[in-house]
C-alpha atoms as a PDB file:
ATOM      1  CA  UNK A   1       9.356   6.174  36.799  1.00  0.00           C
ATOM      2  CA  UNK A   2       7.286   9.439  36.131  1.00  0.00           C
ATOM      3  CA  UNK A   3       6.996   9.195  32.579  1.00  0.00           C
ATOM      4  CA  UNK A   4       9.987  12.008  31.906  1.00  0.00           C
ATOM      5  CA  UNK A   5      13.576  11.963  31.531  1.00  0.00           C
ATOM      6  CA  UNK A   6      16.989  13.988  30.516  1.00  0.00           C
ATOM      7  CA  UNK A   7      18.846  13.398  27.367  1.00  0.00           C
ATOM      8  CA  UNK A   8      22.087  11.739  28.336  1.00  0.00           C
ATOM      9  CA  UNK A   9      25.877  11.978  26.334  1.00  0.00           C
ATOM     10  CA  UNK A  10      28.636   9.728  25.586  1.00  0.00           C
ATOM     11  CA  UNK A  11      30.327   9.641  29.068  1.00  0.00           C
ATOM     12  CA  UNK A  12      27.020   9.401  30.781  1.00  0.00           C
ATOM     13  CA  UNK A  13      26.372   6.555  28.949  1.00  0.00           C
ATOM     14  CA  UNK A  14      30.262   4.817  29.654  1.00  0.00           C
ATOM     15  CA  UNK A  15      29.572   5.603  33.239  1.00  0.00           C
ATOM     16  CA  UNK A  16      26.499   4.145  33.647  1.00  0.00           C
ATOM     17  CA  UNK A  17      25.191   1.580  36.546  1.00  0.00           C
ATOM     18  CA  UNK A  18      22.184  -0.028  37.113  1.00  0.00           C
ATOM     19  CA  UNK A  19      21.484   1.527  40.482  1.00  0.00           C
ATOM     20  CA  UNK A  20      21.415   4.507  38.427  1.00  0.00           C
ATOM     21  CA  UNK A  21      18.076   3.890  37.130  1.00  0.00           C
ATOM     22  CA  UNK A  22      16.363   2.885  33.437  1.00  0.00           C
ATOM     23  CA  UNK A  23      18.256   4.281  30.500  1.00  0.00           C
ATOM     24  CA  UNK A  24      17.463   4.285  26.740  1.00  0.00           C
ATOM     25  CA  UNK A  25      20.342   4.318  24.436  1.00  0.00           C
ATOM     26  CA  UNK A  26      19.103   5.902  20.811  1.00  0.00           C
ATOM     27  CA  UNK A  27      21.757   5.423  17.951  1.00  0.00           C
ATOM     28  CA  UNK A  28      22.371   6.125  14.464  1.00  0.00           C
ATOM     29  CA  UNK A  29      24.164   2.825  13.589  1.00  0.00           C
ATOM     30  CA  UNK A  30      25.950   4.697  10.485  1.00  0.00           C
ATOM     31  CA  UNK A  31      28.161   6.609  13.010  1.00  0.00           C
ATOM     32  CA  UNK A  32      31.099   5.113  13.566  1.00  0.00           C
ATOM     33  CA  UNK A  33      31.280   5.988  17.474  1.00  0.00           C
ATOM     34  CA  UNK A  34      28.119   4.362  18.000  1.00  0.00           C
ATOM     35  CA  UNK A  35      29.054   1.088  16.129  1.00  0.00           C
ATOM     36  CA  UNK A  36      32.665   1.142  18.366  1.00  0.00           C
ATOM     37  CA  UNK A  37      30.813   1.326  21.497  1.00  0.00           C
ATOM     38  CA  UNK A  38      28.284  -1.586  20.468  1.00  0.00           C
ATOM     39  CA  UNK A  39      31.442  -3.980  20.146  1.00  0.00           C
ATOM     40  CA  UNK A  40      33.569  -3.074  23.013  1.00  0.00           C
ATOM     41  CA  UNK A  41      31.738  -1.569  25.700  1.00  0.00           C
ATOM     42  CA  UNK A  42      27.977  -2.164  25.307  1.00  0.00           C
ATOM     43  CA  UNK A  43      28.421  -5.925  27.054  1.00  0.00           C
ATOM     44  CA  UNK A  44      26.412  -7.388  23.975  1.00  0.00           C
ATOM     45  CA  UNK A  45      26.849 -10.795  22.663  1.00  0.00           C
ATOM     46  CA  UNK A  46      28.680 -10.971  19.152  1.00  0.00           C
ATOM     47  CA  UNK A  47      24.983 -13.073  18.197  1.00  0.00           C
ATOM     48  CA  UNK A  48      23.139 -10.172  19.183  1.00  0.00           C
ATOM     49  CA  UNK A  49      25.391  -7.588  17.683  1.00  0.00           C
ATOM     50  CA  UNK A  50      25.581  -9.098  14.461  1.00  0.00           C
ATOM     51  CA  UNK A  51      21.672  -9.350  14.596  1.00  0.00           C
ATOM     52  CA  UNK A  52      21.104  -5.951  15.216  1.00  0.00           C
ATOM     53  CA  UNK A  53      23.391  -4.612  12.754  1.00  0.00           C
ATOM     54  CA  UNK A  54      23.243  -6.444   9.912  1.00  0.00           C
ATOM     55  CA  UNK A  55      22.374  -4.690   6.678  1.00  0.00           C
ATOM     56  CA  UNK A  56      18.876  -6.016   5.683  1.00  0.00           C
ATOM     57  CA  UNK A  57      17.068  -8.100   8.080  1.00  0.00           C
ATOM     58  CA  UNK A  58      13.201  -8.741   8.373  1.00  0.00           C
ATOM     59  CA  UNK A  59      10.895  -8.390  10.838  1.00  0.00           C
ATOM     60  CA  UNK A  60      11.324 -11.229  14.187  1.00  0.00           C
ATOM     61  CA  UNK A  61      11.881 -11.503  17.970  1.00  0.00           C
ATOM     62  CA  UNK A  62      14.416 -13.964  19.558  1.00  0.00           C
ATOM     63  CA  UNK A  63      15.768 -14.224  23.167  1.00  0.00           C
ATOM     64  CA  UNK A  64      19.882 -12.997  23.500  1.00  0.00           C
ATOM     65  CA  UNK A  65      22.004 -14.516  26.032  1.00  0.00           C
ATOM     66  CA  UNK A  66      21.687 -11.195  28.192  1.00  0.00           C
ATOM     67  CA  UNK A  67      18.491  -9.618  26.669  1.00  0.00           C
ATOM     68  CA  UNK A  68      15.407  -9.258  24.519  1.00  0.00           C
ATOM     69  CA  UNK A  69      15.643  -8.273  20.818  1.00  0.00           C
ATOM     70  CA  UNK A  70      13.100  -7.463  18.454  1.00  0.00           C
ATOM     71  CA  UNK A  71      13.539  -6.143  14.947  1.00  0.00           C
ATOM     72  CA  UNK A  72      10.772  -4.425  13.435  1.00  0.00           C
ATOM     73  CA  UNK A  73       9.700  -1.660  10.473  1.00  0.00           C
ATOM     74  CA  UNK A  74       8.386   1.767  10.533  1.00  0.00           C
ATOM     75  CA  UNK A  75       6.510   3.871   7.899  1.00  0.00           C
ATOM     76  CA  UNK A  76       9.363   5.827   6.213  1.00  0.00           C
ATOM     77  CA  UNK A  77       7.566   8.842   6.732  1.00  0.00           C
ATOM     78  CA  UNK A  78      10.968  11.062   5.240  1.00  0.00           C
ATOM     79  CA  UNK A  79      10.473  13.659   3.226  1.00  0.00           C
ATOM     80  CA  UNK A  80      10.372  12.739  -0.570  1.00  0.00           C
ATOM     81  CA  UNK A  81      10.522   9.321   0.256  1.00  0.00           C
ATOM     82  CA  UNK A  82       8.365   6.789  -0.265  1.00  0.00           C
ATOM     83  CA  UNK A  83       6.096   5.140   2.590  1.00  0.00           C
ATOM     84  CA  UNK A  84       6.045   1.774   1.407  1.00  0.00           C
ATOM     85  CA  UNK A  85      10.355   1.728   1.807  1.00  0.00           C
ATOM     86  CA  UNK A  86       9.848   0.904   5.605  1.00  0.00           C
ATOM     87  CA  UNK A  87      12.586   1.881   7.648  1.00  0.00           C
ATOM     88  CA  UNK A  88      13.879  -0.826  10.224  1.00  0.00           C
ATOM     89  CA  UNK A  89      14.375  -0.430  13.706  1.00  0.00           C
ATOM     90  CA  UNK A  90      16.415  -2.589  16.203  1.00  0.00           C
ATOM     91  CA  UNK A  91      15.833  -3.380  20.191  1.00  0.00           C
ATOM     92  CA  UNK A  92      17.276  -4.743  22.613  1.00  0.00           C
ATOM     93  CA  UNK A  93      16.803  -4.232  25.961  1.00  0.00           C
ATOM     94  CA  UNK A  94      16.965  -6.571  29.745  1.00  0.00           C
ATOM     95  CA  UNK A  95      14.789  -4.849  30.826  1.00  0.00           C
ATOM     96  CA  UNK A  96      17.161  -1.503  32.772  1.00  0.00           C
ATOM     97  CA  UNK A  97      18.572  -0.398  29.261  1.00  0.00           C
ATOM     98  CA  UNK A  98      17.152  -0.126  26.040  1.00  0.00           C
ATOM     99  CA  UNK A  99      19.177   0.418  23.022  1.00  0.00           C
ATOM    100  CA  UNK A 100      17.595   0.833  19.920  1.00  0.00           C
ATOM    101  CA  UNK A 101      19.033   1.523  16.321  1.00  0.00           C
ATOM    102  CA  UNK A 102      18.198   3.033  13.491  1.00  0.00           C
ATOM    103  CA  UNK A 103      19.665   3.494   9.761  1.00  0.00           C
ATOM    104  CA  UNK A 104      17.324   6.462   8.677  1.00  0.00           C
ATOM    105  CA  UNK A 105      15.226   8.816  10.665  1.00  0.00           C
ATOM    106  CA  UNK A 106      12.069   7.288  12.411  1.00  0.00           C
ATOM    107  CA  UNK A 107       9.548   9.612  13.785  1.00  0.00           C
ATOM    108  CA  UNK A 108       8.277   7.374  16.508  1.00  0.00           C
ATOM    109  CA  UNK A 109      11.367   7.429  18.508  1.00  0.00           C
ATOM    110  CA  UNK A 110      11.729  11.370  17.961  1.00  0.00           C
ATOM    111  CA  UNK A 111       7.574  11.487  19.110  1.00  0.00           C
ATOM    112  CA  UNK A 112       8.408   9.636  22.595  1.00  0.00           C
ATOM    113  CA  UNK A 113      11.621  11.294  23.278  1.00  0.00           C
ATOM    114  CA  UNK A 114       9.714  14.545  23.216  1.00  0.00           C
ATOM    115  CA  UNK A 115       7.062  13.082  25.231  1.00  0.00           C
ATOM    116  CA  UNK A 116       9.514  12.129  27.991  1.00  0.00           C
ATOM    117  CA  UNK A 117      12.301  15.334  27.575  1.00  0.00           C
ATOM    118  CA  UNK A 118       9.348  17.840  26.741  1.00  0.00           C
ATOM    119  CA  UNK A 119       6.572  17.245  28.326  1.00  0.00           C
ATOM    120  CA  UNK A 120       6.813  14.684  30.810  1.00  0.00           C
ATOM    121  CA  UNK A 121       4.145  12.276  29.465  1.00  0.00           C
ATOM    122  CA  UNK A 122       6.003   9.201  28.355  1.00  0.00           C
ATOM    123  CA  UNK A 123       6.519   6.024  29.481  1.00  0.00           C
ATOM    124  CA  UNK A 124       7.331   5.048  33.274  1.00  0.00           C
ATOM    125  CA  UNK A 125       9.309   2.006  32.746  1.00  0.00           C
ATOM    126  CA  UNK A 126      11.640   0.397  30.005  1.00  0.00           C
ATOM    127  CA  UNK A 127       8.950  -2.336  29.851  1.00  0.00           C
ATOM    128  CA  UNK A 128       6.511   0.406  28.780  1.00  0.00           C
ATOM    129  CA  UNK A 129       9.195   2.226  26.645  1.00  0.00           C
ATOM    130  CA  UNK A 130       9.369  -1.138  24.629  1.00  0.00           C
ATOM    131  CA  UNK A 131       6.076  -1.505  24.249  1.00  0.00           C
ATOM    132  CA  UNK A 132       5.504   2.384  23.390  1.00  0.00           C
ATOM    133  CA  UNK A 133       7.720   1.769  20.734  1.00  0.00           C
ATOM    134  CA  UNK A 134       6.251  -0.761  19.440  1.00  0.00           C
ATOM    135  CA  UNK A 135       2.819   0.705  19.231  1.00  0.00           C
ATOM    136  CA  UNK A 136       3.775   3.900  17.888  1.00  0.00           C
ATOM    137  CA  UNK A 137       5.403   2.245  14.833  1.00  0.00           C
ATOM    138  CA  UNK A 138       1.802   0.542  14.223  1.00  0.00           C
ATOM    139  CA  UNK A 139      -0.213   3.608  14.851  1.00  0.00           C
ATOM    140  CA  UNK A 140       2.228   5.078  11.995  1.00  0.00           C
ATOM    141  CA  UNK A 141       1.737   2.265   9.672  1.00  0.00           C
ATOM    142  CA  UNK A 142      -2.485   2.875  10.498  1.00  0.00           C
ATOM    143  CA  UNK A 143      -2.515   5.912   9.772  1.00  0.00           C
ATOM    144  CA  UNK A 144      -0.636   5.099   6.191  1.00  0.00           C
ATOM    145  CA  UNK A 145      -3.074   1.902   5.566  1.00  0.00           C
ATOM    146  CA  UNK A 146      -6.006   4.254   6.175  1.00  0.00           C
ATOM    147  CA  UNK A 147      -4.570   6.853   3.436  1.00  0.00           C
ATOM    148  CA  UNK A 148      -4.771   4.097   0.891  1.00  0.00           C
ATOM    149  CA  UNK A 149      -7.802   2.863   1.444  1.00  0.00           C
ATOM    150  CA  UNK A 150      -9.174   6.879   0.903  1.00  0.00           C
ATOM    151  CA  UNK A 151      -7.167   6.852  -2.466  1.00  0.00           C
ATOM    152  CA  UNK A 152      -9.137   3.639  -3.435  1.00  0.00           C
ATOM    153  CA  UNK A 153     -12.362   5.094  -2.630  1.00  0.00           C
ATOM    154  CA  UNK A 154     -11.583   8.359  -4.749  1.00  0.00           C
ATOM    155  CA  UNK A 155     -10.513   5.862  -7.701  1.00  0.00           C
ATOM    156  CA  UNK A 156     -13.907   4.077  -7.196  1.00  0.00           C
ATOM    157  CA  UNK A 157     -15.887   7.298  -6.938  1.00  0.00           C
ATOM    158  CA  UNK A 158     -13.835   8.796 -10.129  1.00  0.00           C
ATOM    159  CA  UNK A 159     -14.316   5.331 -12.288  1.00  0.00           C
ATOM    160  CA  UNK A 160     -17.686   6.606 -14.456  1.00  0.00           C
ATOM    161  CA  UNK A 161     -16.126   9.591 -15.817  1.00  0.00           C
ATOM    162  CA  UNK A 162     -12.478   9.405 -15.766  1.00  0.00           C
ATOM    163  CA  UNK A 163      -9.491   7.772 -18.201  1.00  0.00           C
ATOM    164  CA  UNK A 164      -9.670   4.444 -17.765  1.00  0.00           C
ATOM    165  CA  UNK A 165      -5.977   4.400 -18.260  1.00  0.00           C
ATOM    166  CA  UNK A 166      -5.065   6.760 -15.956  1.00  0.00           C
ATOM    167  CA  UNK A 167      -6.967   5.068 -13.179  1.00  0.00           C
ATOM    168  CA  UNK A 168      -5.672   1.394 -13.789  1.00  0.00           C
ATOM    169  CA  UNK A 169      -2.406   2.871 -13.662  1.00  0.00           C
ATOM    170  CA  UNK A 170      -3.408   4.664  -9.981  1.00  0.00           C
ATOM    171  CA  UNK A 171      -4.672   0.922  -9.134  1.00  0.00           C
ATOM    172  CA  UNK A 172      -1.289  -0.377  -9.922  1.00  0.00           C
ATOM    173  CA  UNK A 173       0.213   1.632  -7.882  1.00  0.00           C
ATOM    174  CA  UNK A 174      -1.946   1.608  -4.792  1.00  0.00           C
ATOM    175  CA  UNK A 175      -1.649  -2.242  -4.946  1.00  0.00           C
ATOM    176  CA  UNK A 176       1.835  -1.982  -5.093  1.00  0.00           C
ATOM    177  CA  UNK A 177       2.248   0.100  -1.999  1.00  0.00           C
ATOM    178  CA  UNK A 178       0.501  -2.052  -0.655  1.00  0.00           C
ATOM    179  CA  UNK A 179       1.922  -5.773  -1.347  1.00  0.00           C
ATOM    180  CA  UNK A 180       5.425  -3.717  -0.171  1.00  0.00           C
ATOM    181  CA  UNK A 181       4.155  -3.052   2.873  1.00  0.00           C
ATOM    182  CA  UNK A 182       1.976  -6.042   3.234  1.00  0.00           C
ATOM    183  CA  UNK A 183       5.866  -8.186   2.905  1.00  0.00           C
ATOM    184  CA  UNK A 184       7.046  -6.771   6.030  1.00  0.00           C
ATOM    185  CA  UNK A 185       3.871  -6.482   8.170  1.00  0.00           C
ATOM    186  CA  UNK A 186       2.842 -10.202   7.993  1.00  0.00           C
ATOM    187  CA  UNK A 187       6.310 -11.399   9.678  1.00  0.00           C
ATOM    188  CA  UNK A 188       6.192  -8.163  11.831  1.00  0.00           C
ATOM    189  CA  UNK A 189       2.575  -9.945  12.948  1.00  0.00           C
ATOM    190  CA  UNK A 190       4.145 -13.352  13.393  1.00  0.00           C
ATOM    191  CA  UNK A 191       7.082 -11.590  15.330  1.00  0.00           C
ATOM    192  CA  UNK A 192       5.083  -9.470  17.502  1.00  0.00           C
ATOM    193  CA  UNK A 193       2.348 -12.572  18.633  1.00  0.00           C
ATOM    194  CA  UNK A 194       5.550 -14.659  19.467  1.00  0.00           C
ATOM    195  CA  UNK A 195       6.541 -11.992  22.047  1.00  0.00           C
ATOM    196  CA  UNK A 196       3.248 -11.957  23.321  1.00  0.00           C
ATOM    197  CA  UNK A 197       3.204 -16.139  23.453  1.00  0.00           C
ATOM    198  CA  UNK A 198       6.858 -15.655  25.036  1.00  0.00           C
ATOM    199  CA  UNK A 199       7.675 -12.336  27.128  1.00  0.00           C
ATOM    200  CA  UNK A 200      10.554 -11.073  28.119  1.00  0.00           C
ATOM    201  CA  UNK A 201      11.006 -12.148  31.956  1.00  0.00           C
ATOM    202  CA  UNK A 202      11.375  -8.147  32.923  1.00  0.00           C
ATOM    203  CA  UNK A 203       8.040  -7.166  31.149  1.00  0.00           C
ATOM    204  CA  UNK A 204       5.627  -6.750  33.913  1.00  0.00           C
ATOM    205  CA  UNK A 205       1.642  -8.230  33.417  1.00  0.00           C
ATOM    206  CA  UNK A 206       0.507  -4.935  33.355  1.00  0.00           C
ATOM    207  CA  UNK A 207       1.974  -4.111  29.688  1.00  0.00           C
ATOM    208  CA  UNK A 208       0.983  -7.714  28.056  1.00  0.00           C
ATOM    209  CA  UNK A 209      -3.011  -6.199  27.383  1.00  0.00           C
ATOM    210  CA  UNK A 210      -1.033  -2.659  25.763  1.00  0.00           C
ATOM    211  CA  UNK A 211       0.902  -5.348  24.031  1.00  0.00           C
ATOM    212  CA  UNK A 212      -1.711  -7.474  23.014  1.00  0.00           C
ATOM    213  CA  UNK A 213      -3.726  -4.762  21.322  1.00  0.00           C
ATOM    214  CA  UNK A 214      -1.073  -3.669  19.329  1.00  0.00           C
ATOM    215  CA  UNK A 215      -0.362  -7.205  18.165  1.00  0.00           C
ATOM    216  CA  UNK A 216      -4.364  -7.278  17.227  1.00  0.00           C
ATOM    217  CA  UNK A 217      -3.872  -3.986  15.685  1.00  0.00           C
ATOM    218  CA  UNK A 218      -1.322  -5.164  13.256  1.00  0.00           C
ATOM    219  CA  UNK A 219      -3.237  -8.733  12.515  1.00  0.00           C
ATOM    220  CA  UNK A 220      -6.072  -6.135  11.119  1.00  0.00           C
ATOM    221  CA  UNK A 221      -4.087  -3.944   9.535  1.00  0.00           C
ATOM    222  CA  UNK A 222      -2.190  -7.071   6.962  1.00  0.00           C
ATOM    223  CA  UNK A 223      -5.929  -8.412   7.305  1.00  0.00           C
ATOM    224  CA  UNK A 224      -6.566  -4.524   5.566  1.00  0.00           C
ATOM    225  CA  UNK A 225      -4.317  -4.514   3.277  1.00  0.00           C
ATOM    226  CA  UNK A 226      -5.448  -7.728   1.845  1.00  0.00           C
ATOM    227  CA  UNK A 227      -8.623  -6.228   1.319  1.00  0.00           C
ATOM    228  CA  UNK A 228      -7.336  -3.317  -0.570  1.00  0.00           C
ATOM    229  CA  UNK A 229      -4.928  -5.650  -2.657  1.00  0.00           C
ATOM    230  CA  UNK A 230      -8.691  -7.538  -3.357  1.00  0.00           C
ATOM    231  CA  UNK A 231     -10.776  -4.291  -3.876  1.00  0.00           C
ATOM    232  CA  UNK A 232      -8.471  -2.973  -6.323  1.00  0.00           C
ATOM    233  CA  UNK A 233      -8.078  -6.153  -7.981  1.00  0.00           C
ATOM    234  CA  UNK A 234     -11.880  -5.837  -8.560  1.00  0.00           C
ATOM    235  CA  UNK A 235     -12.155  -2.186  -9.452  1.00  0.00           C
ATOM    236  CA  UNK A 236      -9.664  -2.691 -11.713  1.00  0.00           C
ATOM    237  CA  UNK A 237     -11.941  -5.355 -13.406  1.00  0.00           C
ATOM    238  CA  UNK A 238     -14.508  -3.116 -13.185  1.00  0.00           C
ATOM    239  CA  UNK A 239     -13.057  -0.538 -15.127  1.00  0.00           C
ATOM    240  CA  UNK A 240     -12.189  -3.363 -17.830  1.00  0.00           C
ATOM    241  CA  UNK A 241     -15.168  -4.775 -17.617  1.00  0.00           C
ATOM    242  CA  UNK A 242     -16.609  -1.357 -18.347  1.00  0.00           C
ATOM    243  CA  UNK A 243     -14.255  -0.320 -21.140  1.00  0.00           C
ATOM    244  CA  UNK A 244     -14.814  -4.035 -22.897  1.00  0.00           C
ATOM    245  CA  UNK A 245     -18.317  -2.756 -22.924  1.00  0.00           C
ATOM    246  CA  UNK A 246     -18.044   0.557 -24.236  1.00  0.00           C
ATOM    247  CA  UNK A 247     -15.899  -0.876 -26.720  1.00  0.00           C
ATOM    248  CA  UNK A 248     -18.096  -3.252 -27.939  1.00  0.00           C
ATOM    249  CA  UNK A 249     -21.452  -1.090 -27.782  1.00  0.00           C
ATOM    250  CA  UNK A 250     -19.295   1.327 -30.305  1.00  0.00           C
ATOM    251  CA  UNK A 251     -17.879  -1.961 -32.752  1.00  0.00           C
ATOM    252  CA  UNK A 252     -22.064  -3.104 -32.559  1.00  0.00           C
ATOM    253  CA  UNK A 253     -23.100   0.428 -33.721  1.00  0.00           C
ATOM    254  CA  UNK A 254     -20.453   0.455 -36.764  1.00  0.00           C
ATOM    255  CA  UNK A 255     -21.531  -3.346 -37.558  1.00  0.00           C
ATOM    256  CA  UNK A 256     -25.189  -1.884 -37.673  1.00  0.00           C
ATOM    257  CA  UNK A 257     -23.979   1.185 -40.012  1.00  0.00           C
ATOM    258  CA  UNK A 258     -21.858  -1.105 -42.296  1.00  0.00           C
ATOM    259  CA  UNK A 259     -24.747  -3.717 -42.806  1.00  0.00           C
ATOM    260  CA  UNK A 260     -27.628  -0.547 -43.265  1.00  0.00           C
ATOM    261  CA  UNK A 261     -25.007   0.480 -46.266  1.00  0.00           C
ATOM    262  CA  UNK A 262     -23.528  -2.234 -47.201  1.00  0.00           C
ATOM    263  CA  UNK A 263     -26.985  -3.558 -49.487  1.00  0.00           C
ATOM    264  CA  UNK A 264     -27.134   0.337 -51.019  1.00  0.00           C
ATOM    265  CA  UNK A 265     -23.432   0.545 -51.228  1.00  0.00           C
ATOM    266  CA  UNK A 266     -24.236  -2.870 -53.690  1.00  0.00           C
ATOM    267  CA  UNK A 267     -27.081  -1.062 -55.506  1.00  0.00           C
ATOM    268  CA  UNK A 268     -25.656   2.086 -56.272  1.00  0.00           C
ATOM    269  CA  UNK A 269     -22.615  -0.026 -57.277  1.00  0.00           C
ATOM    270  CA  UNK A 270     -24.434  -1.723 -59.475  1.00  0.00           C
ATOM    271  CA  UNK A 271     -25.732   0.969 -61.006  1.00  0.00           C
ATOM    272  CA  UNK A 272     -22.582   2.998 -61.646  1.00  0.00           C
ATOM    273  CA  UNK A 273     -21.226   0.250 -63.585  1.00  0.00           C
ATOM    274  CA  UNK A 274     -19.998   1.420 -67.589  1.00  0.00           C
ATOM    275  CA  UNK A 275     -21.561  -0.968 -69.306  1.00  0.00           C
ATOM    276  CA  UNK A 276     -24.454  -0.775 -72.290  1.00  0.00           C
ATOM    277  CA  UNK A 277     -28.002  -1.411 -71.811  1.00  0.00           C
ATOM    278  CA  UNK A 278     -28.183   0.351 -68.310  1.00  0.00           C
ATOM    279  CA  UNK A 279     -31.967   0.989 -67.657  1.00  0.00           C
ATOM    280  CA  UNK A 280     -33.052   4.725 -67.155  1.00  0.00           C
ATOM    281  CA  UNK A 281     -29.760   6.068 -68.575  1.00  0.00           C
ATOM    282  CA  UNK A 282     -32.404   8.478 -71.078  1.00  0.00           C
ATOM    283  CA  UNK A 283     -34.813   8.767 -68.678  1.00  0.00           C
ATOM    284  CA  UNK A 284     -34.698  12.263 -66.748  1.00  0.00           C
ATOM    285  CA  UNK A 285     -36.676  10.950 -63.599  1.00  0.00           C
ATOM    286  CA  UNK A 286     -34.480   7.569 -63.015  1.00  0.00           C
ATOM    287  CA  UNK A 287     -32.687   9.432 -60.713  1.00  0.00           C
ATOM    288  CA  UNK A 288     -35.384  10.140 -58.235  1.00  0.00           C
ATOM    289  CA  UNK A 289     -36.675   6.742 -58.773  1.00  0.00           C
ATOM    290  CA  UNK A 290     -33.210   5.417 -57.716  1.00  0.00           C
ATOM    291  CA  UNK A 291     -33.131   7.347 -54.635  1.00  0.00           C
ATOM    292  CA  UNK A 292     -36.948   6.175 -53.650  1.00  0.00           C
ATOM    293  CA  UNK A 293     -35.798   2.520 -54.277  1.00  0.00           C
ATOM    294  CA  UNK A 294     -33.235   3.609 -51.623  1.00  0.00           C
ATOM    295  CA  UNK A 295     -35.088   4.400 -49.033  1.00  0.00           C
ATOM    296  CA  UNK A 296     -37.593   1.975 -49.495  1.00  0.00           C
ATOM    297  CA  UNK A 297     -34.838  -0.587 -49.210  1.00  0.00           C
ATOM    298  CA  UNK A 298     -33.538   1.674 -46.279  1.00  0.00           C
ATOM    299  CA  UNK A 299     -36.515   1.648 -44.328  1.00  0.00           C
ATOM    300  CA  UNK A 300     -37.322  -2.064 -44.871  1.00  0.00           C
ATOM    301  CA  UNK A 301     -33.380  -2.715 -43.544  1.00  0.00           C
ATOM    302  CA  UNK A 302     -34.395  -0.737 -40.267  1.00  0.00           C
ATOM    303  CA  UNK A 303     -37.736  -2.972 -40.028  1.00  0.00           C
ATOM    304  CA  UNK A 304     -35.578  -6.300 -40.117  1.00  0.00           C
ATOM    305  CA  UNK A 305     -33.512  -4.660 -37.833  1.00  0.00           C
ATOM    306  CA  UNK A 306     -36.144  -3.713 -35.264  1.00  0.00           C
ATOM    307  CA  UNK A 307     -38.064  -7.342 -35.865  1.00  0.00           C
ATOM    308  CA  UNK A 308     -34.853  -8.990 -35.314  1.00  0.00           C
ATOM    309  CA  UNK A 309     -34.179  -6.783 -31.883  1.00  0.00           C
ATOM    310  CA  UNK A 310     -30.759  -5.796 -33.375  1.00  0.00           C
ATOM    311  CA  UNK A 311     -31.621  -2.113 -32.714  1.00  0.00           C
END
């Protein structure tokens, strides 16, 4: 009830009594001791036991016969892993234990038990604990939505000067993160605002607002990452938009070339032909002549050109 706490073993855990106070039970549900005590001495339902520790499960909250559970995801914030491969995390709890389980390493739990072991600084109840949790897991996920919306703005700042290539295939990927995450933070919304429409009977009034927030905090968060799978769809246009452009400023500028030589490529053509009876062939100034008929026909191409508006 202070906010701290002492880490507890195996037979502390088998012993255990209510009158004992609050406990929270932490387990790797890949260990096989862990998994044995679940099923014969935890006192869990084989419904709730078969929720919790099922292989792949999404996001949601449902009432046991003997307590709360709620399974949610995490950033995987692992090193060389990727964020967007959210780690799950099960609870359950009645509100004087708490057992939550993980597959793979989750920092938020680590964060709080530190707060509580170290420091002295976590949470007072199992009510709070719960809801710590909870929080913690979206404050992670923030912090990982607000990275992504930085790497869009560098793309957008970037999109005058750099590959167009490269940068639709940054796009692709940003918008991929983010439609992975996006698939597990709209049901973790829907899961979290039907705790808050339907509380756990040992969660106190004072935790509901804490609660509330973070259930706010996710809406604007999937509400976020809409808006960067939008933005990206249109700087991605953008850049398409601006490489259709460049391309076809560069095809009108050969079109212009082609049609200035195509009439001269004709008369000297023309002229080159072996045939008898072409004029000038014994005069020694036909040549220059030929070239001034060039440019005369040159410059009267760029004046049709210009009166036209083509250039």
């Amino acid at each position: 009830g202070k906010g701290t706490a002492k880490p507890v073993g195996w037979n502390e855990i088998r012993k255990w009594k209510s009158k004992d106070g609050p406990i929270w039970i932490h387990l790797d549900r890949t260990v096989p001791e862990a998994l044995q005590w679940l099923r014969d001495e935890s006192g869990l339902t084989p419904v709730t036991l078969d929720a919790i520790t099922t292989e792949e499960s999404r996001p949601r909250v449902f009432r046991g016969k003997r307590g709360y559970i709620a399974i949610l995801r995490g950033i995987n914030q692992n090193e060389g892993e990727d964020p967007d491969d959210m780690v799950a995390i099960r609870l359950w709890s009645d509100g004087e234990r708490l057992i939550t389980l993980r597959h793979r390493r989750l920092f938020a739990p680590r964060q709080i038990y530190q707060e509580l072991t170290e420091h002295g600084t976590g949470p007072v109840s199992v009510a709070a604990l719960f809801e710590t949790i909870v929080a913690r897991l979206i404050s992670q996920m923030a912090a990982c939505v607000t990275e992504y919306e930085e790497k869009l703005d560098a793309v957008e700042l970037r999109a005058e000067n750099a590959d167009a290539g490269d940068l639709r295939r940054e796009l692709g990927d940003i918008r991929k993160d983010a439609i992975e995450i996006r698939r597990f933070m709209a049901p973790q919304r829907e899961a979290l605002a039907a705790m808050l429409a339907d509380p756990p009977s040992w969660m106190p009034e004072e935790v509901k607002p804490s609660l509330r927030e973070t259930m706010d905090r996710q809406q604007r968060l999937v509400e976020e990452l809409d808006a960067i799978r939008e933005r990206g769809l249109v700087i991605k246009d953008d850049i398409s938009n601006k490489l259709a452009e460049k391309m076809n400023n560069n095809m009108y500028v050969i079109s212009i070339i082609a049609a200035i030589f195509l009439p001269l490529s004709f008369f000297t053509g023309l002229l080159g032909i072996n045939v008898g009876g072409m004029p000038g062939v014994d005069n020694t100034a036909a040549f220059w002549v030929t070239c001034l008929l060039m440019v005369i026909i040159l410059i009267a191409q760029i004046w049709i050109f210009r009166k036209l508006k083509w250039i």
